[in-house]
PDB file of N, CA and C in Angstrom:
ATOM      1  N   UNK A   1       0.828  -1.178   0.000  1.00  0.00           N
ATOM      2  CA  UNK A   1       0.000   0.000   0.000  1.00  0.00           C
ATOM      3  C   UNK A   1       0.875   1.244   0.000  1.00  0.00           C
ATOM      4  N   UNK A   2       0.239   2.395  -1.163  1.00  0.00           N
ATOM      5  CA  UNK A   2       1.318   3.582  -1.260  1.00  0.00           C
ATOM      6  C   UNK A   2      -0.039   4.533  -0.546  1.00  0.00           C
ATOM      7  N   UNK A   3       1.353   5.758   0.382  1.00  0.00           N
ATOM      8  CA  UNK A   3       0.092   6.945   0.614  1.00  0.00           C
ATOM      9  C   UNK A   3       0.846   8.005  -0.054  1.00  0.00           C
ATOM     10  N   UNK A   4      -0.390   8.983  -0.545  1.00  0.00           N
ATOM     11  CA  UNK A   4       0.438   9.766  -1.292  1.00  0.00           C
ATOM     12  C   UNK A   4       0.533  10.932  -0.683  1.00  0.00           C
ATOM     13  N   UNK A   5       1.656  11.250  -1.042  1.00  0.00           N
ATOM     14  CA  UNK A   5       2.145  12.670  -0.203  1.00  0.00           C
ATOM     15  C   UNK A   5       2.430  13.534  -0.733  1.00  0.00           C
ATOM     16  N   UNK A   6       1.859  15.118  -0.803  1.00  0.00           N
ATOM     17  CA  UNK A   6       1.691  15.851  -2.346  1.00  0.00           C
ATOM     18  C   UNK A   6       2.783  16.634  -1.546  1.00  0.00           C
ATOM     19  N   UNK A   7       3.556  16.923  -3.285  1.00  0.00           N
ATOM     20  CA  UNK A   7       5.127  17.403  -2.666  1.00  0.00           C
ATOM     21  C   UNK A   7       5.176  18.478  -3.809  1.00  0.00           C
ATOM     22  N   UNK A   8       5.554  19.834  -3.692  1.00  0.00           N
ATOM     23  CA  UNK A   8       6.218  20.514  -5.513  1.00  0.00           C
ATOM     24  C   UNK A   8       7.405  20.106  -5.417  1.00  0.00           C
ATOM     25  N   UNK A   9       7.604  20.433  -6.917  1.00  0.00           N
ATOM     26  CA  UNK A   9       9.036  20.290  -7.227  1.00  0.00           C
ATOM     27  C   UNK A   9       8.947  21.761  -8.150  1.00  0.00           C
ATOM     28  N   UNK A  10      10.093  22.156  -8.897  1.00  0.00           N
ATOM     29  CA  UNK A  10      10.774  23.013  -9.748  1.00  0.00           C
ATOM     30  C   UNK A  10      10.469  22.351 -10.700  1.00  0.00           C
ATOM     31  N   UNK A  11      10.557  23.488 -12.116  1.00  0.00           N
ATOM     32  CA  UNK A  11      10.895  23.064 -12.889  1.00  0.00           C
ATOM     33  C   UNK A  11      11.997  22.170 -13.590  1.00  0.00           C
ATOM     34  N   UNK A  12      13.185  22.230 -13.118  1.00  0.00           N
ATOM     35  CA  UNK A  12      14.583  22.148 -13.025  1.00  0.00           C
ATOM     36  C   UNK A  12      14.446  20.573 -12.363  1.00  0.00           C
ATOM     37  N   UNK A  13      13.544  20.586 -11.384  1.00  0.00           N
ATOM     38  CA  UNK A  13      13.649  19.000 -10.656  1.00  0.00           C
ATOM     39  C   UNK A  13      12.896  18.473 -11.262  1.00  0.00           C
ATOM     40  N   UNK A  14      12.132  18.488 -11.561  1.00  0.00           N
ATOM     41  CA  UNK A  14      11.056  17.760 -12.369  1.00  0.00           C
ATOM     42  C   UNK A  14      11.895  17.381 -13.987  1.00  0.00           C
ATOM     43  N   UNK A  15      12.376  18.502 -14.602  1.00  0.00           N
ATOM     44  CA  UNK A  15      13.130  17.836 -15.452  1.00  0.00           C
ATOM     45  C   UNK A  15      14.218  16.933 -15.196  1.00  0.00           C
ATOM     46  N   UNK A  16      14.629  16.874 -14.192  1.00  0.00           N
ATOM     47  CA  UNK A  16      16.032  16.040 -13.809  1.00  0.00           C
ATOM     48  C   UNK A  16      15.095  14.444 -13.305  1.00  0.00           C
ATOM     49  N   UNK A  17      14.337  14.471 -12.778  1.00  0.00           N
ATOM     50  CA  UNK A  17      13.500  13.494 -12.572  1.00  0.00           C
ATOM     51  C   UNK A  17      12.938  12.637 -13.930  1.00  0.00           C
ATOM     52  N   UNK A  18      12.294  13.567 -14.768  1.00  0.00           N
ATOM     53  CA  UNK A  18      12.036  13.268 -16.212  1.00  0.00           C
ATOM     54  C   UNK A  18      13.293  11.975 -16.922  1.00  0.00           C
ATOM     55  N   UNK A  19      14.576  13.283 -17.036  1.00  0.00           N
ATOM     56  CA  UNK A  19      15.870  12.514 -17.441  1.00  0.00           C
ATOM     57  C   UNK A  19      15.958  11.069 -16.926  1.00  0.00           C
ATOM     58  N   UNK A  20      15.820  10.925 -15.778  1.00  0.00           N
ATOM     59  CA  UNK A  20      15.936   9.538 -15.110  1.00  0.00           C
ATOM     60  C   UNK A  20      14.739   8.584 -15.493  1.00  0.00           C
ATOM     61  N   UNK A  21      13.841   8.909 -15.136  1.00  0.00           N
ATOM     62  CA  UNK A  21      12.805   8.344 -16.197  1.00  0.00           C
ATOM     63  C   UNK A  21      12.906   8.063 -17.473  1.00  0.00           C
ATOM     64  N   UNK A  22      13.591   8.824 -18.419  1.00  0.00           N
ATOM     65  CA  UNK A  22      13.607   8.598 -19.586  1.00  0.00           C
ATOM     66  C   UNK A  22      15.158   7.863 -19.646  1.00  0.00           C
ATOM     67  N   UNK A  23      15.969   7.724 -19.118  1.00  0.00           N
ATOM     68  CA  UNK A  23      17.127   7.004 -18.792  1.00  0.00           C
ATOM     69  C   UNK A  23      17.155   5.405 -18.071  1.00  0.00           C
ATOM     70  N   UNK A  24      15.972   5.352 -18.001  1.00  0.00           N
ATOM     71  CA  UNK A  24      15.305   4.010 -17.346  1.00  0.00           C
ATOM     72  C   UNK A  24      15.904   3.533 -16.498  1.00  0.00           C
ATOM     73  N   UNK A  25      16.164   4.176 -15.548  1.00  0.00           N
ATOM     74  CA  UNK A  25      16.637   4.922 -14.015  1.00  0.00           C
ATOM     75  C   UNK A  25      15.649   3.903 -12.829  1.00  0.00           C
ATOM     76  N   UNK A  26      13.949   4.111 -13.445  1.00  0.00           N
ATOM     77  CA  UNK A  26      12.561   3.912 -12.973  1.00  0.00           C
ATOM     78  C   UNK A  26      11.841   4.334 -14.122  1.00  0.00           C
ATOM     79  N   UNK A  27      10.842   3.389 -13.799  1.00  0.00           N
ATOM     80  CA  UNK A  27       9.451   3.260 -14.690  1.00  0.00           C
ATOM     81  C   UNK A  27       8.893   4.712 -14.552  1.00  0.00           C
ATOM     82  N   UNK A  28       8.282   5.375 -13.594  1.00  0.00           N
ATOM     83  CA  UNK A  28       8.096   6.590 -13.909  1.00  0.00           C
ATOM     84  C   UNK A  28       8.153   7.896 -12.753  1.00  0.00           C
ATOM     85  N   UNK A  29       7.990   8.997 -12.392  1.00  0.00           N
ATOM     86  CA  UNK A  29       8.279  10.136 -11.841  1.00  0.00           C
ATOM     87  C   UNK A  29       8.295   9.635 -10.126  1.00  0.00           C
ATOM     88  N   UNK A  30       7.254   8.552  -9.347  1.00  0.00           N
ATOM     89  CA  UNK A  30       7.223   8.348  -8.194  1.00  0.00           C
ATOM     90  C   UNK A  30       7.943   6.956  -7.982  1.00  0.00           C
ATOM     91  N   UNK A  31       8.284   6.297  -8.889  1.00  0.00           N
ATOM     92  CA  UNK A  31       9.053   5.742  -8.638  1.00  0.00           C
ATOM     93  C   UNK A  31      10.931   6.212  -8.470  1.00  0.00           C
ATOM     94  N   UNK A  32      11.175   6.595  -9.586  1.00  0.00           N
ATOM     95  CA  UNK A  32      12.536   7.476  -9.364  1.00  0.00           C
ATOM     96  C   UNK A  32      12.227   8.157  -7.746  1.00  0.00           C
ATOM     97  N   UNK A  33      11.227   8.961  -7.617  1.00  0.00           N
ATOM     98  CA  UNK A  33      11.482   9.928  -6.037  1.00  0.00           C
ATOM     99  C   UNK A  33      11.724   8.582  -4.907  1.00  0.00           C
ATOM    100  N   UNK A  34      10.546   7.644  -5.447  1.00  0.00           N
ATOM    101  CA  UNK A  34      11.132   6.363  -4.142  1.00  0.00           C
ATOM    102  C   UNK A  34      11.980   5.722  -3.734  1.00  0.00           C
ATOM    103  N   UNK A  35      13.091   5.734  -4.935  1.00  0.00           N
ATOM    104  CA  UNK A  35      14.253   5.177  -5.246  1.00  0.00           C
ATOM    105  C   UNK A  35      15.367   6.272  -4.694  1.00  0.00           C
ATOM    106  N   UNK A  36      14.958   7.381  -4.886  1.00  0.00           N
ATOM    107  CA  UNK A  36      15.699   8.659  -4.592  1.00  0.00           C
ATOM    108  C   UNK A  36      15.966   8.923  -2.768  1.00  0.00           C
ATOM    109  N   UNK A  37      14.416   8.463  -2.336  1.00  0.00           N
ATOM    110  CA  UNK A  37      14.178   8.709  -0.485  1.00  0.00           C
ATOM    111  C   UNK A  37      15.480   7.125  -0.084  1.00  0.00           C
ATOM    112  N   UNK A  38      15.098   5.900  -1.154  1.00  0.00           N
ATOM    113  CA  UNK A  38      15.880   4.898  -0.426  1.00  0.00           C
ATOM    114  C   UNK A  38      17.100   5.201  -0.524  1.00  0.00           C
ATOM    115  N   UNK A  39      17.932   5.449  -1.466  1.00  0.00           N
ATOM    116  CA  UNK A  39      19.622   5.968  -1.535  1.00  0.00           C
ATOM    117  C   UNK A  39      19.613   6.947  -0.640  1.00  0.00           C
ATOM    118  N   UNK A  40      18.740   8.000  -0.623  1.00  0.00           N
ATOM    119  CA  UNK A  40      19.483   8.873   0.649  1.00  0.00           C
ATOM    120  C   UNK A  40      19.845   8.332   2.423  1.00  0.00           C
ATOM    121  N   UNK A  41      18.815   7.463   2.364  1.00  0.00           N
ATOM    122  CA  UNK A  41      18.094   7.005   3.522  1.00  0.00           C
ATOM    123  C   UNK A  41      19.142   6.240   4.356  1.00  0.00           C
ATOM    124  N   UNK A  42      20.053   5.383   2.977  1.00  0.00           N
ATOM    125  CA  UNK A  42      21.220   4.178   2.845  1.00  0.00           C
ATOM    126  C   UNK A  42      22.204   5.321   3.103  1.00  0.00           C
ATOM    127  N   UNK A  43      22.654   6.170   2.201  1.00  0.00           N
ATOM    128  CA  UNK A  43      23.893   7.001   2.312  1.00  0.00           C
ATOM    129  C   UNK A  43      23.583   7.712   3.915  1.00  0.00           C
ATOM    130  N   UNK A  44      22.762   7.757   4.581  1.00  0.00           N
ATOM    131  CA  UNK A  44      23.037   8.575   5.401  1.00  0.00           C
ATOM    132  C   UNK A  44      22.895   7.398   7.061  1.00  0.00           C
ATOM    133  N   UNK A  45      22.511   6.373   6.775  1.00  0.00           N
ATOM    134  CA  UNK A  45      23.017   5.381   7.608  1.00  0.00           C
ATOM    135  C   UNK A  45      24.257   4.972   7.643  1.00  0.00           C
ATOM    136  N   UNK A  46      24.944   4.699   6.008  1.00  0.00           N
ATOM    137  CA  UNK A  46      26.240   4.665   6.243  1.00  0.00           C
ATOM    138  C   UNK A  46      27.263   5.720   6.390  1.00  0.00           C
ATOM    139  N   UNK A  47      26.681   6.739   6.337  1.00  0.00           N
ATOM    140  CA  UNK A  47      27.530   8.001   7.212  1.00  0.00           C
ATOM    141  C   UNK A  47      27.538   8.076   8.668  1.00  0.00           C
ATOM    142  N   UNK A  48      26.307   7.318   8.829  1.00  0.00           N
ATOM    143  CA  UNK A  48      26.595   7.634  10.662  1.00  0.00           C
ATOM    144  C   UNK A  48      27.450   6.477  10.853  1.00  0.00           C
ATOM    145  N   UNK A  49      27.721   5.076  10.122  1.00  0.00           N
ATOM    146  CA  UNK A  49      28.407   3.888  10.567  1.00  0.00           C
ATOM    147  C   UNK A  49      29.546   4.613  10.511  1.00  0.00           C
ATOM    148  N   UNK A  50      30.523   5.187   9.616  1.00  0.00           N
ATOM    149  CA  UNK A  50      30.995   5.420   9.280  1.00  0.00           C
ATOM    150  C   UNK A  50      31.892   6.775  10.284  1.00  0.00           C
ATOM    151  N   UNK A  51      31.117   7.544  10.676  1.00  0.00           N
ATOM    152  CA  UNK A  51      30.979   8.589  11.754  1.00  0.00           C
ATOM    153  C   UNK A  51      31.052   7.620  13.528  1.00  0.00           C
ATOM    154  N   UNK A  52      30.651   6.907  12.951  1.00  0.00           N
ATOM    155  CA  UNK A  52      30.939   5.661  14.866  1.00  0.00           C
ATOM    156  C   UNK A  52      31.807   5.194  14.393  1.00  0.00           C
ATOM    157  N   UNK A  53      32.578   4.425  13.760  1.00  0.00           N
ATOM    158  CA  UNK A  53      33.613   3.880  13.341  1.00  0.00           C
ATOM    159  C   UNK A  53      34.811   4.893  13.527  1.00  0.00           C
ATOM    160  N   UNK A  54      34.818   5.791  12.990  1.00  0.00           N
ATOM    161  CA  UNK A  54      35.879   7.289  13.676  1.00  0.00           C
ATOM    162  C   UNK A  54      35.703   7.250  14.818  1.00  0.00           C
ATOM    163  N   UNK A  55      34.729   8.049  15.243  1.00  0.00           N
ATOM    164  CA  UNK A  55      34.953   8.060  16.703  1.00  0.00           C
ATOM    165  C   UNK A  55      35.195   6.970  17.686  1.00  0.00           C
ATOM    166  N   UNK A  56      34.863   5.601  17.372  1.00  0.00           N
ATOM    167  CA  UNK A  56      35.499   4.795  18.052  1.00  0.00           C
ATOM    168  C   UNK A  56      37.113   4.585  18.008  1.00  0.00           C
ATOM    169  N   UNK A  57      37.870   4.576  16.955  1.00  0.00           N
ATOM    170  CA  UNK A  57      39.266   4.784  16.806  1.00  0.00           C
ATOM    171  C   UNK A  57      39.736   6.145  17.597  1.00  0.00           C
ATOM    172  N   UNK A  58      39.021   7.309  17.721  1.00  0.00           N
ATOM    173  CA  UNK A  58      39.872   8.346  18.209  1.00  0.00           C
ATOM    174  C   UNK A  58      39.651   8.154  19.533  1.00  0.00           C
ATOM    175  N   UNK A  59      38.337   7.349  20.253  1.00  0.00           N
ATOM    176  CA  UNK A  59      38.222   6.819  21.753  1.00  0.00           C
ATOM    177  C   UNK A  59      39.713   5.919  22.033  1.00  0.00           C
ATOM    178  N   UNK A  60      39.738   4.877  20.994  1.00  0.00           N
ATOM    179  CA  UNK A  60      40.683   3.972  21.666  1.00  0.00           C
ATOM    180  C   UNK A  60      41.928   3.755  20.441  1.00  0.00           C
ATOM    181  N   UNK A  61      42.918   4.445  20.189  1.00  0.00           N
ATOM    182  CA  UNK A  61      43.327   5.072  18.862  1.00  0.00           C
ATOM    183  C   UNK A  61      44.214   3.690  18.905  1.00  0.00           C
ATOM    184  N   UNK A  62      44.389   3.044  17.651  1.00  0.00           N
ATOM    185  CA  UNK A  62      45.126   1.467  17.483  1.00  0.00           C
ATOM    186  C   UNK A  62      46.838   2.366  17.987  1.00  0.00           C
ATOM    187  N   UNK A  63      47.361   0.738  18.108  1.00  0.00           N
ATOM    188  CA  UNK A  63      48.717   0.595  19.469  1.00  0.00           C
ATOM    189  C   UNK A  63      49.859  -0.026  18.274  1.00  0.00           C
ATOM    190  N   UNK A  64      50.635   0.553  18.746  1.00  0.00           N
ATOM    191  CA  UNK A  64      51.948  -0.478  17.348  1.00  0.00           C
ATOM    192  C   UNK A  64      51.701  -2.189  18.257  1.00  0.00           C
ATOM    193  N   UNK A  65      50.906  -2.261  19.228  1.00  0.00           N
ATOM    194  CA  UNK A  65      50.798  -3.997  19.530  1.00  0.00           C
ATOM    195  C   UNK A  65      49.895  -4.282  18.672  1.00  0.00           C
ATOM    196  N   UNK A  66      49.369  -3.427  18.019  1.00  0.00           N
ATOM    197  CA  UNK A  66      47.838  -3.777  17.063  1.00  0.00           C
ATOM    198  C   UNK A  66      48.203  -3.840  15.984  1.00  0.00           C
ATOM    199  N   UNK A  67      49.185  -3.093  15.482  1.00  0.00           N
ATOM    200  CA  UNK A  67      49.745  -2.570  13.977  1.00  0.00           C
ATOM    201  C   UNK A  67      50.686  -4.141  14.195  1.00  0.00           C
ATOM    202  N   UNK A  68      51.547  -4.642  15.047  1.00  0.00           N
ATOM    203  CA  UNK A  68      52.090  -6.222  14.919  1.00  0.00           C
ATOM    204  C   UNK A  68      50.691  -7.171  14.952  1.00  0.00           C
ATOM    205  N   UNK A  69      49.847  -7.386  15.425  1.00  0.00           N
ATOM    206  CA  UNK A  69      49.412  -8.144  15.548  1.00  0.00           C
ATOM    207  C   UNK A  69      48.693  -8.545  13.936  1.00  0.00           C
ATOM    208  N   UNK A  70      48.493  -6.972  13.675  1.00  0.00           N
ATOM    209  CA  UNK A  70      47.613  -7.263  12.501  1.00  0.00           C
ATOM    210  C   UNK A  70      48.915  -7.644  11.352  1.00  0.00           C
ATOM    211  N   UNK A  71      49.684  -7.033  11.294  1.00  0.00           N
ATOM    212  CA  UNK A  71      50.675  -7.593  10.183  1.00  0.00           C
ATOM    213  C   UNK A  71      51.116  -9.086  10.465  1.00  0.00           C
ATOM    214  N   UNK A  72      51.347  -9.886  11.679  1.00  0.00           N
ATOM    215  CA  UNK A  72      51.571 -10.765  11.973  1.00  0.00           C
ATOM    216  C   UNK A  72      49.825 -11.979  10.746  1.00  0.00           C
ATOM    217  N   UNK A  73      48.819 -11.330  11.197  1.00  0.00           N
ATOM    218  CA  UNK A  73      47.838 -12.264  10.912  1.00  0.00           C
ATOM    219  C   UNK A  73      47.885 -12.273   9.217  1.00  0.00           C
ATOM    220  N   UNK A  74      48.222 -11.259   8.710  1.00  0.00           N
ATOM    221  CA  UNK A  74      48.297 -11.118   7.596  1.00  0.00           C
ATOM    222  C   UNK A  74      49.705 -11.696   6.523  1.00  0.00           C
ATOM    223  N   UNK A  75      50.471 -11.873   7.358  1.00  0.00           N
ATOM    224  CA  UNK A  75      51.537 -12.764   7.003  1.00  0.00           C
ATOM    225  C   UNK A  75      51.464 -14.232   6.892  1.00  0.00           C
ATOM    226  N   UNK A  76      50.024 -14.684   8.195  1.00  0.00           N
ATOM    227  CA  UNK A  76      49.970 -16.471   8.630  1.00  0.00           C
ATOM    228  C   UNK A  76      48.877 -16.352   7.474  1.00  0.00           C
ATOM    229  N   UNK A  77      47.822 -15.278   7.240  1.00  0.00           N
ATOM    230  CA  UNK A  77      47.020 -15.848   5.931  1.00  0.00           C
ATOM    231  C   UNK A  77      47.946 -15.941   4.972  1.00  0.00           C
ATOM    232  N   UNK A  78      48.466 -15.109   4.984  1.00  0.00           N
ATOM    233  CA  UNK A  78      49.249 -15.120   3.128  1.00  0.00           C
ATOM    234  C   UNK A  78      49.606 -16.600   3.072  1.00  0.00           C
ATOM    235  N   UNK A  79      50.960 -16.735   4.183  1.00  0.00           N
ATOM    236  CA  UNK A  79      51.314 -18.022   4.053  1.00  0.00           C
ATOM    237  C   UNK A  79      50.574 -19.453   3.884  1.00  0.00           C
ATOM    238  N   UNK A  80      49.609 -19.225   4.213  1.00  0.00           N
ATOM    239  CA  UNK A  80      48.501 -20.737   4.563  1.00  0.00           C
ATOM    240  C   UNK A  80      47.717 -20.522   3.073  1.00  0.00           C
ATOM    241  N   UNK A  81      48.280 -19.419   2.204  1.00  0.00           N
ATOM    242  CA  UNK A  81      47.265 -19.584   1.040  1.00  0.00           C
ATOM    243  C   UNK A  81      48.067 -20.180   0.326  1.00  0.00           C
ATOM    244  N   UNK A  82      47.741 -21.133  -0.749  1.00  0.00           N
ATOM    245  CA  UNK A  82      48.359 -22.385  -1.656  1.00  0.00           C
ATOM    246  C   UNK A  82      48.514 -22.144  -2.591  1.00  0.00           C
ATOM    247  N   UNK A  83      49.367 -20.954  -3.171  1.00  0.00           N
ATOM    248  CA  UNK A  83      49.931 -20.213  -4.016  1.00  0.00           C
ATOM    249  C   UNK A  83      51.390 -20.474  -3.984  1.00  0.00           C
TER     250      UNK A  83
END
């Protein structure tokens, strides 16, 4: 079930909307905008992951015991690969 939610646009958006439509982007004008709310929706969840992921490193900022450990693990994969 869709509810509809009366929105303007510009001229200018409406043609850029058009383009995508006619670029077969989406079938037609409310589909592109639905497609448009989900990418933002995604990009701005993975900005906040992305935004906790920083700030967790500048809470607990990696240790040269971390910088060995990780080169260490990355040496036992390499090696164990059958190349």
């Amino acid at each position: 079930m869709t509810t509809p939610v009366p929105t303007r646009f510009t001229d200018e958006e409406l043609a850029l909307i058009d383009e995508l439509v006619a670029g077969g982007v989406a079938e037609n004008r409310s589909a592109v905008i639905r497609r448009g709310v989900r990418l933002l929706a995604e990009s701005v969840r993975r900005s906040q992951i992305g935004a906790t992921i920083a700030d967790s490193y500048r809470d607990q900022p990696q240790t040269p015991e971390d910088d060995e450990l990780a080169m260490a693990n990355a040496v036992a994969m390499t090696e164990a690969e059958p190349w």
